[in-house]
C-alpha atoms as a PDB file:
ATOM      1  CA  UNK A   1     212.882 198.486-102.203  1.00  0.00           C
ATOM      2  CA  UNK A   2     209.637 199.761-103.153  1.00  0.00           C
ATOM      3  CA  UNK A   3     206.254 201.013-101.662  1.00  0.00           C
ATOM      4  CA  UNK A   4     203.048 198.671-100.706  1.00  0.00           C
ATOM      5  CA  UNK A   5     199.952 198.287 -99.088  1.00  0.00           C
ATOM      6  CA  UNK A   6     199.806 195.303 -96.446  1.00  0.00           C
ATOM      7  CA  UNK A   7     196.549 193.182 -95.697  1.00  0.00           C
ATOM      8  CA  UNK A   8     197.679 190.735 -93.935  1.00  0.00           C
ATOM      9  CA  UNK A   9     197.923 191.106 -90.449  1.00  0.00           C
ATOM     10  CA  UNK A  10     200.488 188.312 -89.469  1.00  0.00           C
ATOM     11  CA  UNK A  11     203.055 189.576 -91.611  1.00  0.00           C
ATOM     12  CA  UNK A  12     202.510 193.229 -89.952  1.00  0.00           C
ATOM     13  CA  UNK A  13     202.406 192.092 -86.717  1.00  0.00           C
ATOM     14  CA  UNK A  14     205.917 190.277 -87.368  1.00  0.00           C
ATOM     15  CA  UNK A  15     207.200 193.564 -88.428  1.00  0.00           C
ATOM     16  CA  UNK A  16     205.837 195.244 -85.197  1.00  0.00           C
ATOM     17  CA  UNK A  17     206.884 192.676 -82.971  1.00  0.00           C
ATOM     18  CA  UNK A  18     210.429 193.742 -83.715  1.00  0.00           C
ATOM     19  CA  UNK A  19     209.844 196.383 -81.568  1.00  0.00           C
ATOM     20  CA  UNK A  20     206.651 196.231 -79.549  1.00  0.00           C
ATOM     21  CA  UNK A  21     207.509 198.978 -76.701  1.00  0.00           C
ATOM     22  CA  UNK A  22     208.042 201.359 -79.921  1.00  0.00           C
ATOM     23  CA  UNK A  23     204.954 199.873 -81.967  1.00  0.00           C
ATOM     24  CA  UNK A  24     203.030 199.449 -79.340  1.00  0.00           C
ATOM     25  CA  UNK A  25     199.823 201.904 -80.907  1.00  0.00           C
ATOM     26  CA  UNK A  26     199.537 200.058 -83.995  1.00  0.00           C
ATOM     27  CA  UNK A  27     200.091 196.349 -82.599  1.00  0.00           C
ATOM     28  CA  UNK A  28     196.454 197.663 -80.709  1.00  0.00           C
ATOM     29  CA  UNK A  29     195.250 198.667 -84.201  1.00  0.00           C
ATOM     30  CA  UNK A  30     195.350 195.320 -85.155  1.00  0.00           C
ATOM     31  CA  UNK A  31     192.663 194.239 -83.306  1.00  0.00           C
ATOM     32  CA  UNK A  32     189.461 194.007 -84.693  1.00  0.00           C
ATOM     33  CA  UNK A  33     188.278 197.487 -83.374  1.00  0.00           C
ATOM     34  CA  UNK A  34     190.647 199.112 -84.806  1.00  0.00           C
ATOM     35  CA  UNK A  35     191.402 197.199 -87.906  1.00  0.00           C
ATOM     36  CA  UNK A  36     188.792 198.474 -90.136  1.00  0.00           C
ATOM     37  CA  UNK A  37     190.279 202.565 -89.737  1.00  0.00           C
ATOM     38  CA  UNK A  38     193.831 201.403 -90.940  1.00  0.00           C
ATOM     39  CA  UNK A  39     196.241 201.331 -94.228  1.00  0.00           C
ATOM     40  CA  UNK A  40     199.455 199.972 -93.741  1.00  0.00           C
ATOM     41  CA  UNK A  41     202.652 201.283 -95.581  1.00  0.00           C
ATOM     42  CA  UNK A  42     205.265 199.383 -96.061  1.00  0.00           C
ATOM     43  CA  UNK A  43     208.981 199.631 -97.772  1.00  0.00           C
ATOM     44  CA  UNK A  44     209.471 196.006 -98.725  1.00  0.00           C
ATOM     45  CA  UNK A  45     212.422 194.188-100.435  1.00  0.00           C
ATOM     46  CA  UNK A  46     212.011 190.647-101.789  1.00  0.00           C
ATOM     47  CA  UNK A  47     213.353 189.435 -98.890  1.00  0.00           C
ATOM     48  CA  UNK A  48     211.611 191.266 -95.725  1.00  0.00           C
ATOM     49  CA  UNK A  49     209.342 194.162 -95.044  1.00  0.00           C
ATOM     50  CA  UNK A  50     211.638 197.219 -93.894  1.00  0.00           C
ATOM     51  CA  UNK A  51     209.319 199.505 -92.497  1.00  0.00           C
ATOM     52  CA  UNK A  52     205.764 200.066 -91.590  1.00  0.00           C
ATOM     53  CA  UNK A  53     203.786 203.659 -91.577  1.00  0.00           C
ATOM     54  CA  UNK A  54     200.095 203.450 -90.342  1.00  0.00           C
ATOM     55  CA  UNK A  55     197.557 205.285 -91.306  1.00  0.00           C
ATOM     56  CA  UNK A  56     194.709 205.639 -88.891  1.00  0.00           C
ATOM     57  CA  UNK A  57     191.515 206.852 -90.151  1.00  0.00           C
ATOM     58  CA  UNK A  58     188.873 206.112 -87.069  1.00  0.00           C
ATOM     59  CA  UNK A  59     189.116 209.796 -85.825  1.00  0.00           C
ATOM     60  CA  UNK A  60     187.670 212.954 -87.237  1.00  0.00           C
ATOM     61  CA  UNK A  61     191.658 213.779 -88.425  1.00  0.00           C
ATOM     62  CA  UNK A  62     193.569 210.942 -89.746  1.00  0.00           C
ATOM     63  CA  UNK A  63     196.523 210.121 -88.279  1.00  0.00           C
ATOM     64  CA  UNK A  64     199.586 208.795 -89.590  1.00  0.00           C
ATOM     65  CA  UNK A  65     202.029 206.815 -87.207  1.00  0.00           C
ATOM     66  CA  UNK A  66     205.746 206.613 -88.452  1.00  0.00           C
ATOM     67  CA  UNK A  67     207.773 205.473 -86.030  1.00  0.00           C
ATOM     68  CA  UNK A  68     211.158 204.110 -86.505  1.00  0.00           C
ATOM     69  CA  UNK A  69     215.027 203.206 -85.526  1.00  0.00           C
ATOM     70  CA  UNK A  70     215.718 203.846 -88.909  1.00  0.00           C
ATOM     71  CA  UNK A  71     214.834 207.072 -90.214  1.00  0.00           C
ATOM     72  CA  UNK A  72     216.706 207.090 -93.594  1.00  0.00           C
ATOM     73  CA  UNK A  73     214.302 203.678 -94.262  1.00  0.00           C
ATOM     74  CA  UNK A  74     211.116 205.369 -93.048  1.00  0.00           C
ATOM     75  CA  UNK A  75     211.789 209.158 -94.984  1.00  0.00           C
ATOM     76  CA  UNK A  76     212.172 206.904 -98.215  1.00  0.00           C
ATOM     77  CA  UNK A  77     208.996 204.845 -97.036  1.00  0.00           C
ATOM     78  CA  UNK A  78     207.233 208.663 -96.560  1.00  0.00           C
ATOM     79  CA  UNK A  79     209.011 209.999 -99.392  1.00  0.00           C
ATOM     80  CA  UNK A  80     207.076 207.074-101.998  1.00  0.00           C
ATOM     81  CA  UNK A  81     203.904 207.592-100.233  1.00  0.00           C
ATOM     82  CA  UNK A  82     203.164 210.989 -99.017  1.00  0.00           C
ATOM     83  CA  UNK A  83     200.930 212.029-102.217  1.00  0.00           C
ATOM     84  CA  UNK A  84     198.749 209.315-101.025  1.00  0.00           C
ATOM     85  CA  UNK A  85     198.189 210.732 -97.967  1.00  0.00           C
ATOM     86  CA  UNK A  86     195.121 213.051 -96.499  1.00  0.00           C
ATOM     87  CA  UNK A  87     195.408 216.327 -97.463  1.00  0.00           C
ATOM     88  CA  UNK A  88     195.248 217.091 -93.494  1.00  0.00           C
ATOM     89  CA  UNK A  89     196.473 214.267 -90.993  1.00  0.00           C
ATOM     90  CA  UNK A  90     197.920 214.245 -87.892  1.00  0.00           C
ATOM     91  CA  UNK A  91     201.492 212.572 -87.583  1.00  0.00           C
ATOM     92  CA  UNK A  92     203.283 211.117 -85.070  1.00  0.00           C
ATOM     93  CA  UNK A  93     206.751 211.114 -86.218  1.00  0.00           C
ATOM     94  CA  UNK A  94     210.606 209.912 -85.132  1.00  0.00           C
ATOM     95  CA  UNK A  95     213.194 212.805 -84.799  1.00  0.00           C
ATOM     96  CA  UNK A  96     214.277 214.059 -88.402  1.00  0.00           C
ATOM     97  CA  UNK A  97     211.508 212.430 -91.006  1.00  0.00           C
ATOM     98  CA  UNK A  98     209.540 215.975 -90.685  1.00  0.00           C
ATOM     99  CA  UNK A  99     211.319 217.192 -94.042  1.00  0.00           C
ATOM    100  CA  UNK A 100     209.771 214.776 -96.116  1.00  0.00           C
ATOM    101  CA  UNK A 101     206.554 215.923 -95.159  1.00  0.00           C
ATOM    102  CA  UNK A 102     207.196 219.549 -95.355  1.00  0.00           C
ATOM    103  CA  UNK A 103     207.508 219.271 -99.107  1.00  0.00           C
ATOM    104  CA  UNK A 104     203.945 219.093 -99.645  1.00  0.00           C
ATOM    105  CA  UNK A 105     202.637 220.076 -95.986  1.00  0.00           C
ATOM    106  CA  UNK A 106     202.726 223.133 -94.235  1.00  0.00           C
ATOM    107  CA  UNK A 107     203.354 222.204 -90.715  1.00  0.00           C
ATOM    108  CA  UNK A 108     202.554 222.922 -87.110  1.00  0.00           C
ATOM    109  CA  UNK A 109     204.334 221.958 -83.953  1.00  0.00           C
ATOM    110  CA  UNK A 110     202.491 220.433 -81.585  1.00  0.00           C
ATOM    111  CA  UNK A 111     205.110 219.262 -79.227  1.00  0.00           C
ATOM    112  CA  UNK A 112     207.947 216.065 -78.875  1.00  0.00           C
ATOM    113  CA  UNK A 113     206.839 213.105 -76.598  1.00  0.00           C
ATOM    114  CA  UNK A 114     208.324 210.414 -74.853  1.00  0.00           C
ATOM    115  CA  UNK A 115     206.883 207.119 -75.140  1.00  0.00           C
ATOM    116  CA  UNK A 116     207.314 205.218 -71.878  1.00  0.00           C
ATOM    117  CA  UNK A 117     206.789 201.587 -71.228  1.00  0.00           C
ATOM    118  CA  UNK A 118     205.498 199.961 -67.517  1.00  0.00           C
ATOM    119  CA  UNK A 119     208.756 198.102 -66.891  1.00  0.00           C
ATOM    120  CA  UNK A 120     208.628 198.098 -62.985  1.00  0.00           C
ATOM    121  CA  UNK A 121     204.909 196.941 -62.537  1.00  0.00           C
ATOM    122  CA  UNK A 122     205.434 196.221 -58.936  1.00  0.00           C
ATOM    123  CA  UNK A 123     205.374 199.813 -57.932  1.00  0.00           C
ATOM    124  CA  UNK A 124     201.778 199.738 -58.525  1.00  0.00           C
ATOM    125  CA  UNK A 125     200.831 197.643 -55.775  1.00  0.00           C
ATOM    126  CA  UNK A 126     202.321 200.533 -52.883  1.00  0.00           C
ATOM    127  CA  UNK A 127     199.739 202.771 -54.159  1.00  0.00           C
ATOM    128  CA  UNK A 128     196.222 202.865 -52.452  1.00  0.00           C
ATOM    129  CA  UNK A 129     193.318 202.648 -55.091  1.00  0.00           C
ATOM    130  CA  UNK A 130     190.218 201.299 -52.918  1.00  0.00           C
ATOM    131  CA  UNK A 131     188.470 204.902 -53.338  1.00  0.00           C
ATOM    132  CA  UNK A 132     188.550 204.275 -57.790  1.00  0.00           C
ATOM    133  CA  UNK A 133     185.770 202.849 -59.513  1.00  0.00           C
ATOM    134  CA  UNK A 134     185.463 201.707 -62.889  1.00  0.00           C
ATOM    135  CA  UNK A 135     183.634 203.963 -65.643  1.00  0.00           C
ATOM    136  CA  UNK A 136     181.088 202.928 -68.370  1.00  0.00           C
ATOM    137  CA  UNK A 137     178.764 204.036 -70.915  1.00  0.00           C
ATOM    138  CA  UNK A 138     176.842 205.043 -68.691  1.00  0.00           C
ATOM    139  CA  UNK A 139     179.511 207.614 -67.372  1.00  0.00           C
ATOM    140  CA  UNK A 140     179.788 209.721 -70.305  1.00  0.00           C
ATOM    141  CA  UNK A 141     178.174 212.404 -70.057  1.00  0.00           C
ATOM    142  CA  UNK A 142     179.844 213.488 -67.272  1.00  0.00           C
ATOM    143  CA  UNK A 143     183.310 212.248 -68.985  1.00  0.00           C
ATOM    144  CA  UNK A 144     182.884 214.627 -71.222  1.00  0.00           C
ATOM    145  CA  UNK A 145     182.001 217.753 -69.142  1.00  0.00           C
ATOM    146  CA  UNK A 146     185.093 217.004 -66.965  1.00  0.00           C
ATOM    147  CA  UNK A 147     187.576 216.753 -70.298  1.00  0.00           C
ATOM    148  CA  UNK A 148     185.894 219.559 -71.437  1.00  0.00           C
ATOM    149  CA  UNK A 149     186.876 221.518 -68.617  1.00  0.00           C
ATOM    150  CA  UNK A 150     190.566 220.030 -67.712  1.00  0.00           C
ATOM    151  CA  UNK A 151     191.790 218.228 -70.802  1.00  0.00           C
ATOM    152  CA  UNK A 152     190.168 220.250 -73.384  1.00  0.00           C
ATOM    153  CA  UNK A 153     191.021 219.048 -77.402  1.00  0.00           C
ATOM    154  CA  UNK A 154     192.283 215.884 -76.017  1.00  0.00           C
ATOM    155  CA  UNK A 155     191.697 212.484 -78.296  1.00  0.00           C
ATOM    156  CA  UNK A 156     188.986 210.222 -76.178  1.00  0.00           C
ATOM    157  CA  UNK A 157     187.168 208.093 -78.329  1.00  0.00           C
ATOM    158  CA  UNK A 158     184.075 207.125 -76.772  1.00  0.00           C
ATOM    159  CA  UNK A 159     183.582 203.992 -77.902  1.00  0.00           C
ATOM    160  CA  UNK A 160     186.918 203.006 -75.800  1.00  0.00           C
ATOM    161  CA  UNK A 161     184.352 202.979 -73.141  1.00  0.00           C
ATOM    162  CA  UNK A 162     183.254 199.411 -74.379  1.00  0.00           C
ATOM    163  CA  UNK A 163     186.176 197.953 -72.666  1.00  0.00           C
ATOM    164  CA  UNK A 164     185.955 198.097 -69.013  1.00  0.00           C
ATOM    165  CA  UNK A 165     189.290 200.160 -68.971  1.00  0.00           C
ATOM    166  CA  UNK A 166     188.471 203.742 -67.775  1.00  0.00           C
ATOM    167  CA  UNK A 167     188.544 204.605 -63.721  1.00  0.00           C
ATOM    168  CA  UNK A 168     187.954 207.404 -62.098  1.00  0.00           C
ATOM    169  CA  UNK A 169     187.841 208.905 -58.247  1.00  0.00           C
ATOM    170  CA  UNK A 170     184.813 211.418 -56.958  1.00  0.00           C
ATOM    171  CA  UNK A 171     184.853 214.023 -54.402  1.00  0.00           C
ATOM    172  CA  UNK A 172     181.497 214.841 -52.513  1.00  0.00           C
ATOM    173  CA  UNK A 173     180.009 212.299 -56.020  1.00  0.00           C
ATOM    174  CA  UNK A 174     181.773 214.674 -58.704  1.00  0.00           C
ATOM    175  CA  UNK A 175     184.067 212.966 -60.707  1.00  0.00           C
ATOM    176  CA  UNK A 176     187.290 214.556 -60.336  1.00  0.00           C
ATOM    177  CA  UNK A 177     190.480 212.293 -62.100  1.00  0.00           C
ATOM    178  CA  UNK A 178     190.154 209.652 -64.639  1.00  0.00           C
ATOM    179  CA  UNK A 179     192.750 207.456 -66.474  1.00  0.00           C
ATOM    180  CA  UNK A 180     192.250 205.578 -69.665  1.00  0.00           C
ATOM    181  CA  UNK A 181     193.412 204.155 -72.853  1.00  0.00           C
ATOM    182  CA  UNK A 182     193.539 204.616 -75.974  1.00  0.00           C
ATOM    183  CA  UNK A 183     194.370 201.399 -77.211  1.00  0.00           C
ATOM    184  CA  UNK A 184     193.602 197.721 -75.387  1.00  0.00           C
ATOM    185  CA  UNK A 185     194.086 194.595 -77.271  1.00  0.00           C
ATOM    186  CA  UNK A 186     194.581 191.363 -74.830  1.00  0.00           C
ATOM    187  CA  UNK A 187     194.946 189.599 -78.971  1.00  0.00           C
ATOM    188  CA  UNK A 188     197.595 191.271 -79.252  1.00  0.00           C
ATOM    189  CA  UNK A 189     198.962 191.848 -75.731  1.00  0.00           C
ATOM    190  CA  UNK A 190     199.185 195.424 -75.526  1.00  0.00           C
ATOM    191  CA  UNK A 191     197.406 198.523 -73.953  1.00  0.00           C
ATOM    192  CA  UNK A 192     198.952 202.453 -74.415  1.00  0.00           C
ATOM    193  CA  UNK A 193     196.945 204.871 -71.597  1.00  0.00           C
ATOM    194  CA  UNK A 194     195.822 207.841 -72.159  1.00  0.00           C
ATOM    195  CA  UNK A 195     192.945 210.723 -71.579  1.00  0.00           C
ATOM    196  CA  UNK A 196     194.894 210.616 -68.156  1.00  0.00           C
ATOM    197  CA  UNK A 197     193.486 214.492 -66.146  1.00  0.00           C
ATOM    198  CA  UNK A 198     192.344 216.088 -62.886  1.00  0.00           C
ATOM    199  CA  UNK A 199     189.840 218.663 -62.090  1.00  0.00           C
ATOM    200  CA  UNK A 200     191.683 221.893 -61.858  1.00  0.00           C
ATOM    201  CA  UNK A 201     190.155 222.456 -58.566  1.00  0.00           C
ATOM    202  CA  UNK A 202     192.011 219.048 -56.922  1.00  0.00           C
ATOM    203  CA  UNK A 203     195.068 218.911 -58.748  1.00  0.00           C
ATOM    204  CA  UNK A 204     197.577 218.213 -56.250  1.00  0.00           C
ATOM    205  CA  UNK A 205     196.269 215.859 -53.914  1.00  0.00           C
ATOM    206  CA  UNK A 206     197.680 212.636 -56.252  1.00  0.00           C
ATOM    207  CA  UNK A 207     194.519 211.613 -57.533  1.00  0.00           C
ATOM    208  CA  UNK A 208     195.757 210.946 -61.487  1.00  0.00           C
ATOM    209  CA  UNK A 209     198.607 208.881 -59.221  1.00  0.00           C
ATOM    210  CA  UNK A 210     195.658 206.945 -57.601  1.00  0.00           C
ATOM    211  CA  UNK A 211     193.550 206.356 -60.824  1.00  0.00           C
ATOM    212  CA  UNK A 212     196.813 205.397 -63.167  1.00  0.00           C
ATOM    213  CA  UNK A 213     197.856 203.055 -60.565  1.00  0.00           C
ATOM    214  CA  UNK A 214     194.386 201.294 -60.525  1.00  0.00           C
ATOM    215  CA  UNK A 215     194.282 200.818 -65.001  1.00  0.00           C
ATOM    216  CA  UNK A 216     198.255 199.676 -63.980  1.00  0.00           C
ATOM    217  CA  UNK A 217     197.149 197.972 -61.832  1.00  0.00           C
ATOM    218  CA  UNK A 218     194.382 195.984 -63.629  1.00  0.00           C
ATOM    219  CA  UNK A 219     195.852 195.498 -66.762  1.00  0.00           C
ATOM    220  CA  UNK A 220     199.058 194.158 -65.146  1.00  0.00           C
ATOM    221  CA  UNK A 221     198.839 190.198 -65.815  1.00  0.00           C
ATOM    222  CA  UNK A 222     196.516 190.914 -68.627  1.00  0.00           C
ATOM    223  CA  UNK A 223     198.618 192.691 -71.096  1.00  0.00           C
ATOM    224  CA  UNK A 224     202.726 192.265 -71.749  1.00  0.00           C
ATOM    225  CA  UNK A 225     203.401 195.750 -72.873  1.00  0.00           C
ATOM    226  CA  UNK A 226     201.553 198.670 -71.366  1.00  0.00           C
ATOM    227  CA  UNK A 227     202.991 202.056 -72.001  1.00  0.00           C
ATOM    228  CA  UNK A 228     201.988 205.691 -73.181  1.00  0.00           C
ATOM    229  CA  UNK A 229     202.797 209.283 -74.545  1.00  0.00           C
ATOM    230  CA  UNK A 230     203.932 212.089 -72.801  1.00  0.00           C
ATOM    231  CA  UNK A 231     204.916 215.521 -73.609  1.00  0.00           C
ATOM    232  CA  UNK A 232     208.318 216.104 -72.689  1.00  0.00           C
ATOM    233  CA  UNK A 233     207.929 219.267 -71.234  1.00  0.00           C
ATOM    234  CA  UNK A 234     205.533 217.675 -68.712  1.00  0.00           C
ATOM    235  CA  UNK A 235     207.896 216.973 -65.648  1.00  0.00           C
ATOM    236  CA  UNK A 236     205.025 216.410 -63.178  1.00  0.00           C
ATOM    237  CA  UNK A 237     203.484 213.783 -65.502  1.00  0.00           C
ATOM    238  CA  UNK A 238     206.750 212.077 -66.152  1.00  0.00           C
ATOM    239  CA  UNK A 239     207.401 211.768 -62.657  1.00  0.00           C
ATOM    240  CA  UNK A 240     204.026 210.724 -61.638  1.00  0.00           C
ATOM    241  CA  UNK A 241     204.629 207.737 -64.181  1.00  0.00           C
ATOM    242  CA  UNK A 242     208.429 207.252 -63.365  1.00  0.00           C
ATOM    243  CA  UNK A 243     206.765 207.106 -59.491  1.00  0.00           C
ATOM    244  CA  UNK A 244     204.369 204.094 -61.158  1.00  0.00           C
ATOM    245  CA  UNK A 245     207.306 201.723 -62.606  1.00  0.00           C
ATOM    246  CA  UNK A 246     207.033 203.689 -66.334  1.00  0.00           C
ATOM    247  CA  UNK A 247     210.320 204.336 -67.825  1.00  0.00           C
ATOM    248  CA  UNK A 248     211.353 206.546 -71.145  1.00  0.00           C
ATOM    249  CA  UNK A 249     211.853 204.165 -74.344  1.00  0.00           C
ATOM    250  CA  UNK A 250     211.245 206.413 -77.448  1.00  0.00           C
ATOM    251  CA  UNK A 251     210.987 210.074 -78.899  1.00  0.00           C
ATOM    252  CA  UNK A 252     208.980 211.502 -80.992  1.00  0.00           C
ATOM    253  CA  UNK A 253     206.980 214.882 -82.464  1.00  0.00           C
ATOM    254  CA  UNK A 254     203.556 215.242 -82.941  1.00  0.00           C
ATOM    255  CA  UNK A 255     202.335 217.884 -86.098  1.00  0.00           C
ATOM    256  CA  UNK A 256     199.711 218.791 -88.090  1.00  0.00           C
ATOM    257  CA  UNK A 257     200.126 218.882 -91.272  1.00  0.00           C
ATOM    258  CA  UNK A 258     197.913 221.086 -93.813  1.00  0.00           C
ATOM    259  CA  UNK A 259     198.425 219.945 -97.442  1.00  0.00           C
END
């Protein structure tokens, strides 16, 4: 098998749509918006592409995506390519590929995940989301002072504003909770949420509950396969999602890696 650079979206999407719960970040970075900040790794054979790593470079730190139920494919993938690679990137990586990376990387831990997929969307509908309104362009400024002061260092990429997919909830007109995504593509039928936080001061009162359940709510009959990351070591969050129909599919690690 050997190491190559895929253009063609059809044939990556066929790979991805192997597993699309698992995949479901770079089926999004198909789309058009995304498309233009991606290289695509592949192991290929004559017969069939093996495995896909994604680079993503629309961020101030590239990230690399490498994902797999078959590590000993993927570390071979990483293994051919990793001299190619940023000299500092962000990866997202299935248990056990790390020591491929570590030959030329110093790394740093920044936590495992779980990736969790809406499987039970009818849970949605018992909670009450009259109070959350939609967020636009127009709410950024204040977007960013409230990340700034609850979700500090998180990834939000404003332009994800552009799609009608942020909410939020206000108390006495402050804006206090908002959920997001990070990737929406009705092409390619999937949507991963994210920037997900609470004021310190109202944490508590099920607000991220109220403003997840709306997004769930609206993307439900829109997009097949919603799902998102999670820090395992964040039971309140994983309950709060378990509470909205999500369910654990995948782990993973997230490091930084300093070539």
């Amino acid at each position: 098998m050997n190491p190559v650079v895929l253009h063609h979206k059809p044939d990556i999407e066929a790979v991805l749509r192997r597993n699309p719960v698992l995949y479901n970040y770079a089926l999004g970075d198909l789309d058009d918006f995304f498309w233009p900040y991606t290289t695509w790794h592949a192991l290929a054979s004559a017969q069939a592409i093996q495995q896909i790593a994604l680079l993503y470079t629309g961020t101030n730190l590239p990230v690399l995506l490498a994902l797999t139920e078959a590590p000993p494919e993927m570390a071979a993938l990483l293994q051919a390519i990793h001299y190619f690679l940023p000299r500092r990137v962000y990866a997202h990586l299935s248990p056990g590929l790390l020591p491929v990376l570590a030959e030329i990387y110093q790394p740093q831990a920044h936590g495992t995940y779980f990736k969790m997929a809406l499987t039970q969307p009818a849970k949605l509908e018992g909670v009450e989301t009259s109070a959350v309104e939609p967020l636009t362009v127009a709410h950024l400024a204040e977007l960013k002072a409230l990340y700034q002061l609850s979700y500090p260092g998180n990834w939000f990429d404003p332009r994800m504003l552009e799609t009608g997919r942020y909410y939020g909830l206000r108390q006495a007109g402050q804006l206090v909770a908002v959920a997001g995504i990070h990737v929406y593509s009705p092409r390619y039928g999937v949507a991963a949420l994210g920037n997900i936080t609470t004021h310190p001061e109202f944490r508590g009162q099920g607000l991220a509950t109220q403003v997840t359940a709306k997004l769930g709510q609206v993307l439900t009959g829109q997009i097949e396969y919603i799902g998102l990351n999670v820090r395992a070591d964040n039971a309140a969050a994983i309950a709060c999602y378990e509470r909205l129909g999500f369910e654990r599919v995948a782990i993973y690690e997230e490091w930084m890696l300093e070539g």
